[in-house]
N, C-alpha and C. Protein backbone atom coordinates (compact mmCIF):
# COMPACT_ATOMS: atom_id res chain seq x y z
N UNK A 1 -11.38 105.36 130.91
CA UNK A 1 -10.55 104.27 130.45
C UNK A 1 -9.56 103.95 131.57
N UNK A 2 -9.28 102.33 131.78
CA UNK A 2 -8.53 102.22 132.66
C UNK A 2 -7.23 102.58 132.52
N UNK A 3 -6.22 102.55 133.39
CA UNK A 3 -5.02 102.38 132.62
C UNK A 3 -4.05 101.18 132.07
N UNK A 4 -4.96 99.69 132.61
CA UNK A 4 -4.39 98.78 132.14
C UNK A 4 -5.28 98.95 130.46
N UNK A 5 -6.63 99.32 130.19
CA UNK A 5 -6.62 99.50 129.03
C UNK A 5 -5.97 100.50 127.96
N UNK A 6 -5.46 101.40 128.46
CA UNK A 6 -4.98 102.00 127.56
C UNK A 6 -3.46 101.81 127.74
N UNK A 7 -3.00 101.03 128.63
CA UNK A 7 -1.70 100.21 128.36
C UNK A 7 -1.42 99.51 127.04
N UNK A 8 -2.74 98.41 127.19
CA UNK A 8 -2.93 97.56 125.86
C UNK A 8 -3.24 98.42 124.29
N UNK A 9 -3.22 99.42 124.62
CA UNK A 9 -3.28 100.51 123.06
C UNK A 9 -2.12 100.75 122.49
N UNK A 10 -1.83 100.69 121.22
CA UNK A 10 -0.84 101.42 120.45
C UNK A 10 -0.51 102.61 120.60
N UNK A 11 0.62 102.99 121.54
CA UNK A 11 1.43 104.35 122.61
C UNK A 11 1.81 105.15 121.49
N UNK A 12 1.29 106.52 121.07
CA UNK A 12 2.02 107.42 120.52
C UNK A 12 2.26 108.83 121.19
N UNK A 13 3.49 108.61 121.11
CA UNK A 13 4.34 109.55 121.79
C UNK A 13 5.68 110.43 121.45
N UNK A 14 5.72 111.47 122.16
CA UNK A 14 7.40 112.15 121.78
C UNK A 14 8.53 111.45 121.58
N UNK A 15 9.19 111.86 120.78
CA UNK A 15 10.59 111.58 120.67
C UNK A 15 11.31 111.36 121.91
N UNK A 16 11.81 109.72 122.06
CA UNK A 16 12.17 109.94 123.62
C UNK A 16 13.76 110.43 123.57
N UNK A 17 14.45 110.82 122.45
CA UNK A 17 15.83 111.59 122.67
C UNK A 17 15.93 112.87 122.31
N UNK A 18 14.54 113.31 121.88
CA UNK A 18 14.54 114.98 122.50
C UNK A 18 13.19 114.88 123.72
N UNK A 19 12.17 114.15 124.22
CA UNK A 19 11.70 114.31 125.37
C UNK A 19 11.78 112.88 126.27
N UNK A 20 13.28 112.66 126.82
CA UNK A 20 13.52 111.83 127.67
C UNK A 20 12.75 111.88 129.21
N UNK A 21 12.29 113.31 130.01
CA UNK A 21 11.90 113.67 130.47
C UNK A 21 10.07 113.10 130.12
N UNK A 22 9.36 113.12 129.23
CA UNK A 22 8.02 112.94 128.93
C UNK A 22 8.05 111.57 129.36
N UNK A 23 9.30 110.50 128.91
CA UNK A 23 9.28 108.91 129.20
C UNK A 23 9.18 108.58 130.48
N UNK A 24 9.77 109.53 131.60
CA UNK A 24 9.80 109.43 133.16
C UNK A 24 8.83 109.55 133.49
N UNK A 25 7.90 110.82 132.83
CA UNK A 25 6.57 110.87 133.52
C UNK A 25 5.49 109.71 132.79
N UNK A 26 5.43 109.46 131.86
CA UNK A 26 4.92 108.19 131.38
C UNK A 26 4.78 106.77 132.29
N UNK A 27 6.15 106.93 132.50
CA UNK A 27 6.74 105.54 133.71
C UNK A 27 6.10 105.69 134.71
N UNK A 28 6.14 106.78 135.46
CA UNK A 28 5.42 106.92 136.84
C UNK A 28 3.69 106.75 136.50
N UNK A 29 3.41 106.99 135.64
CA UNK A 29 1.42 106.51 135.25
C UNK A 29 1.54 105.45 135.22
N UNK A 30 2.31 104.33 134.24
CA UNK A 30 2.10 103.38 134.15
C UNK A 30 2.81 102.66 135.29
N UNK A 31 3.05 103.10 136.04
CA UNK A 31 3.68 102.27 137.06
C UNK A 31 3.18 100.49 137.81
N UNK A 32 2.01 101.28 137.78
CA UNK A 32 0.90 100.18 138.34
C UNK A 32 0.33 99.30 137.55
N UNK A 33 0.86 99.58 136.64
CA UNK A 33 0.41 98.49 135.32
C UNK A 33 0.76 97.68 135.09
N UNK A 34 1.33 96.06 135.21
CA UNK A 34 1.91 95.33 134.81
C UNK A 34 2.45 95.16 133.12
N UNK A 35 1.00 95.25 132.57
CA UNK A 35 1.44 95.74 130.85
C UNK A 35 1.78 96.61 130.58
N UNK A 36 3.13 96.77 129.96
CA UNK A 36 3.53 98.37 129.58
C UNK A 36 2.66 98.33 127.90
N UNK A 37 3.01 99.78 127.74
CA UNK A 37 2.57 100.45 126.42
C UNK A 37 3.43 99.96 125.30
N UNK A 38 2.18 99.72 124.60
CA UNK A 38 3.08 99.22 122.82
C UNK A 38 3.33 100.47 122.78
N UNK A 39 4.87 100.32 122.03
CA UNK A 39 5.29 101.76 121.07
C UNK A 39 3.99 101.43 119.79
N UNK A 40 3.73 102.85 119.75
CA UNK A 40 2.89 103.21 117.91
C UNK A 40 3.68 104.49 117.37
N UNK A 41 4.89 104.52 118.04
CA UNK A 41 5.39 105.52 117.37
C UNK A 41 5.68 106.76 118.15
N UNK A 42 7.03 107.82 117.50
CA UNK A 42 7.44 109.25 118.15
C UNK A 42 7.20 109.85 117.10
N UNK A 43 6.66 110.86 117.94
CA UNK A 43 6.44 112.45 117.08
C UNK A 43 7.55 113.28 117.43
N UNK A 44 8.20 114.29 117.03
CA UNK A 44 8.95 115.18 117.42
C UNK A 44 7.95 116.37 117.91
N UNK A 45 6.76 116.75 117.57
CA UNK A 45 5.96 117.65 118.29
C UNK A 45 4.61 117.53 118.72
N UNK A 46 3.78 118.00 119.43
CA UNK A 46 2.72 117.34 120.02
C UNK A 46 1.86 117.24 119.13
N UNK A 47 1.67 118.25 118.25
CA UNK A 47 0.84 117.87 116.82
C UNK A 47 0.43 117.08 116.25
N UNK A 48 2.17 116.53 116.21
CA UNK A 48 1.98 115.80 115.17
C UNK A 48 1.47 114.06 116.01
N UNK A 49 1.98 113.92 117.14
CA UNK A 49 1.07 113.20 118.14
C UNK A 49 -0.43 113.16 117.93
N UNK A 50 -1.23 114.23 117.90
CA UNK A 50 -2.26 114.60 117.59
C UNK A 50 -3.13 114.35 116.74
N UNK A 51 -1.89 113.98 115.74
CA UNK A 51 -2.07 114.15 114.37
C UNK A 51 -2.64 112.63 113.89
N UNK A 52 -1.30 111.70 114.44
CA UNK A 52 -1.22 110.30 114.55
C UNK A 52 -2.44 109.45 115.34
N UNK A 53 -3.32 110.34 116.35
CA UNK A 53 -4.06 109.87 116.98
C UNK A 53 -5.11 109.66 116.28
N UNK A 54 -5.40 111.10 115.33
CA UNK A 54 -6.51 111.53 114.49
C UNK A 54 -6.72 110.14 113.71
N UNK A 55 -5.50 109.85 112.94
CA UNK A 55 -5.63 108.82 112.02
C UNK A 55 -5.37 107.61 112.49
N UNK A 56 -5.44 107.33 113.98
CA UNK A 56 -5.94 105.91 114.38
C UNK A 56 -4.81 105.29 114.73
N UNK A 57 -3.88 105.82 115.01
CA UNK A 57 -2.24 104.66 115.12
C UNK A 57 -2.33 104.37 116.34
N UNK A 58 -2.89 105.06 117.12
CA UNK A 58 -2.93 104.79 118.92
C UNK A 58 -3.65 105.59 119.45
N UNK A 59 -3.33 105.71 120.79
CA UNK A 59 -3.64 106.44 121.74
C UNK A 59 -2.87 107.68 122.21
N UNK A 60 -2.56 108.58 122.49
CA UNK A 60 -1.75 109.20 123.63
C UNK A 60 -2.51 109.72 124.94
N UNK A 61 -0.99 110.14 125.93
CA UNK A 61 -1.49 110.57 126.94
C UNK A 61 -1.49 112.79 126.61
N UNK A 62 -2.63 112.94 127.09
CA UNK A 62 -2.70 114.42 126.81
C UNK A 62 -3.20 114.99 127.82
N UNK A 63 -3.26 116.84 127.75
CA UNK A 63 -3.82 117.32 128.61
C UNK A 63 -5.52 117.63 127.29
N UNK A 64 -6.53 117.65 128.09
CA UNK A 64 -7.88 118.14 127.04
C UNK A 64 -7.49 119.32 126.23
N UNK A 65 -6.87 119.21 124.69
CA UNK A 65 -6.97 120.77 124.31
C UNK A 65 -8.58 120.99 123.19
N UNK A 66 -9.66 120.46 124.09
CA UNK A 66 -10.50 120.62 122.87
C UNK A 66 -11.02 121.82 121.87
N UNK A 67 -10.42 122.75 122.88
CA UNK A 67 -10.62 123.54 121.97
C UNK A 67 -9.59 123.86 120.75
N UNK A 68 -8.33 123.61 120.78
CA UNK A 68 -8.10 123.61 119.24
C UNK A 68 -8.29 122.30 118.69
N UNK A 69 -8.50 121.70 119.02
CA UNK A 69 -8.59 120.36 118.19
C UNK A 69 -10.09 119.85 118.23
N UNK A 70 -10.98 121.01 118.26
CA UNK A 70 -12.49 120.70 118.19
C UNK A 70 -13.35 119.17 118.41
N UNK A 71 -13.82 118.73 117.78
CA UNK A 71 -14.59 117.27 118.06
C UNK A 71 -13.82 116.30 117.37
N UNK A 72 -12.03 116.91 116.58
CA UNK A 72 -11.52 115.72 115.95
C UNK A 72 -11.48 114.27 116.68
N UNK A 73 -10.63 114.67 118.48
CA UNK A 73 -10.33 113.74 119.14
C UNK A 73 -11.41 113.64 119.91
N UNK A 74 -11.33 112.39 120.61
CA UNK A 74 -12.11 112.11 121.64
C UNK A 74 -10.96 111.79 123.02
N UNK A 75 -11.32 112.62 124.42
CA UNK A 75 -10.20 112.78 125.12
C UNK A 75 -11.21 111.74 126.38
N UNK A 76 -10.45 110.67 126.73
CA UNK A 76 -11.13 109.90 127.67
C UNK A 76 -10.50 110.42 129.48
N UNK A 77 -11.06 110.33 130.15
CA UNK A 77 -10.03 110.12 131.59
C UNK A 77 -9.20 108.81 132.29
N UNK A 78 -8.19 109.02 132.47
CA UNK A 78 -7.66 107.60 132.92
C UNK A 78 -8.27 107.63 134.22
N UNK A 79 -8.51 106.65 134.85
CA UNK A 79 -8.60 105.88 136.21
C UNK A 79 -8.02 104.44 136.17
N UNK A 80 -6.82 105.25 137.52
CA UNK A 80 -7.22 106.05 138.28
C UNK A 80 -6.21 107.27 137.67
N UNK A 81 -6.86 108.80 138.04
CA UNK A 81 -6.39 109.58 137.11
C UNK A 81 -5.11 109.61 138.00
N UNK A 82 -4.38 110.14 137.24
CA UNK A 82 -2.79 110.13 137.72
C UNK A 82 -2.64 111.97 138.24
N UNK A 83 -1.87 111.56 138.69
CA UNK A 83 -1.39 112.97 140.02
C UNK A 83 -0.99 113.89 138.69
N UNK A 84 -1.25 115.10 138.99
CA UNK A 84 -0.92 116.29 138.15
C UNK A 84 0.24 116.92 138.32
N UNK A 85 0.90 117.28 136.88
CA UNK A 85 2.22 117.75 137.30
C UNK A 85 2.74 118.77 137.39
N UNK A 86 3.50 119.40 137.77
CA UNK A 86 3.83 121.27 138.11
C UNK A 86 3.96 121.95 137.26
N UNK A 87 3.76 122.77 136.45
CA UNK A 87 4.30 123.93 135.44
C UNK A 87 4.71 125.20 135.53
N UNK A 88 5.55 125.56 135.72
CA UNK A 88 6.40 126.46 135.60
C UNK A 88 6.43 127.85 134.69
N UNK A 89 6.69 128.92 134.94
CA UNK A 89 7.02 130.11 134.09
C UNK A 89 8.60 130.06 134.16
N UNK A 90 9.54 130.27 133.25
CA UNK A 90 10.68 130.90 133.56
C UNK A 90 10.37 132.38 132.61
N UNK A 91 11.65 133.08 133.23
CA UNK A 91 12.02 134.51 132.64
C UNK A 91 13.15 135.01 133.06
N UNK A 92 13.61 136.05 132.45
CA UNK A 92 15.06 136.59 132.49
C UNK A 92 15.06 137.13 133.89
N UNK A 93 16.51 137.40 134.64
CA UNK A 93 16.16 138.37 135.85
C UNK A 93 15.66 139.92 135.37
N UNK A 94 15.25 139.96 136.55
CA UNK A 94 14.74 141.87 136.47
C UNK A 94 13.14 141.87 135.98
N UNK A 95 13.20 143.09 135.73
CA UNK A 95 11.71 143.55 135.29
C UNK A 95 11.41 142.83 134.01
N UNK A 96 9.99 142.74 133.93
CA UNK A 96 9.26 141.55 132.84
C UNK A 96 8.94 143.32 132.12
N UNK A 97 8.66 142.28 130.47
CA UNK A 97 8.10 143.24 129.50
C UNK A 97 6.62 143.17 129.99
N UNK A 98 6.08 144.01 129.65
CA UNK A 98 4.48 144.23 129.37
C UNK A 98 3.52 142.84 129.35
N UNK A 99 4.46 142.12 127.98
CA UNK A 99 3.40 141.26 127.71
C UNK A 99 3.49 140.06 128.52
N UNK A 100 5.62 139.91 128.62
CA UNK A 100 5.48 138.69 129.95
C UNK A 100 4.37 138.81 131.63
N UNK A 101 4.11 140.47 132.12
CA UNK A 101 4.02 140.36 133.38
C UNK A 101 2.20 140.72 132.89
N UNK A 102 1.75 140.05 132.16
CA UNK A 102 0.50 139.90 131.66
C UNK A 102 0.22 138.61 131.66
N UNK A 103 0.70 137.73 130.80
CA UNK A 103 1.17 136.53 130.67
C UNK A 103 1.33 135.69 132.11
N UNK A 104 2.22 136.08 132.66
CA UNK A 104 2.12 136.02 134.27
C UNK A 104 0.83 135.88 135.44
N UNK A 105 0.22 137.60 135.03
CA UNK A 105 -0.91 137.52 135.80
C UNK A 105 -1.92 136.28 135.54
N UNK A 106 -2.03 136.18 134.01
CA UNK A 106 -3.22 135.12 133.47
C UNK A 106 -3.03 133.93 134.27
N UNK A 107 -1.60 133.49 134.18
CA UNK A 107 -1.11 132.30 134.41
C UNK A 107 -1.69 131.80 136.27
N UNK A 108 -1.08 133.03 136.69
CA UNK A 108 -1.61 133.10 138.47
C UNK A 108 -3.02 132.87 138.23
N UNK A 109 -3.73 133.81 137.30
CA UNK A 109 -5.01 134.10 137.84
C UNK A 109 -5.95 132.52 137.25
N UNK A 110 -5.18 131.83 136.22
CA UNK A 110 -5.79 130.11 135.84
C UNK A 110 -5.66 129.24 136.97
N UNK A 111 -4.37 129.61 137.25
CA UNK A 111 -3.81 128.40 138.22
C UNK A 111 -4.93 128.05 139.33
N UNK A 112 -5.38 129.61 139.98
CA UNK A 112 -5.70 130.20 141.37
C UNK A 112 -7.51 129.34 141.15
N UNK A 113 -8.08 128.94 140.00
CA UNK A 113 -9.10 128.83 139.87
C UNK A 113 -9.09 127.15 139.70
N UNK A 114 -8.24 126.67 139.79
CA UNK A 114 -8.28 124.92 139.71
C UNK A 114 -8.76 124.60 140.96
């Protein structure tokens, strides 16, 4: 899907005054778009985004989680796909528990395979 077509879709998305941050990165995709995105609405959690998609109110922008959300959605690719964005671990200083410096390794060892 292009992104001037899924410009022209009904936008469902986060709450932009608890994820003001999600609207910036939104902006920078659609940048190139002359048509911005109809609002179809804020979710306060991605779910429920999810949720809203299920039952047809719009579109959103997502990462593929097909596996929990099995064959409900159908996840298209934008083109042109948009630049990927950084993700982060935080943690307390000092030594990690068990399960954080596990958590950790996985995280290295996903990243290391893109």
């Amino acid at each position: 899907m292009s992104l001037a077509e899924a410009a022209s879709e009904p936008f469902i998305g986060l709450t932009r005054e608890e994820y003001p941050d999600y609207y910036d990165y939104l902006a920078i995709i659609f940048s190139k778009v002359k048509q911005k995105t109809a609002g179809g609405g804020g979710a306060r959690h991605f779910s429920a985004v999810m949720s809203a998609v299920e039952a047809g109110s719009g579109v959103a922008i997502a990462t593929d989680f097909g596996y929990s959300f099995g064959n409900r959605l159908k996840f298209l690719h934008l083109t042109p796909e948009p630049k990927p964005i950084s993700v982060g671990i935080a943690g307390t200083k000092g030594r990690l528990s068990a399960a954080a410096e596990k958590f950790w390794q996985c995280a290295k060892e996903a990243a290391s395979n893109k």
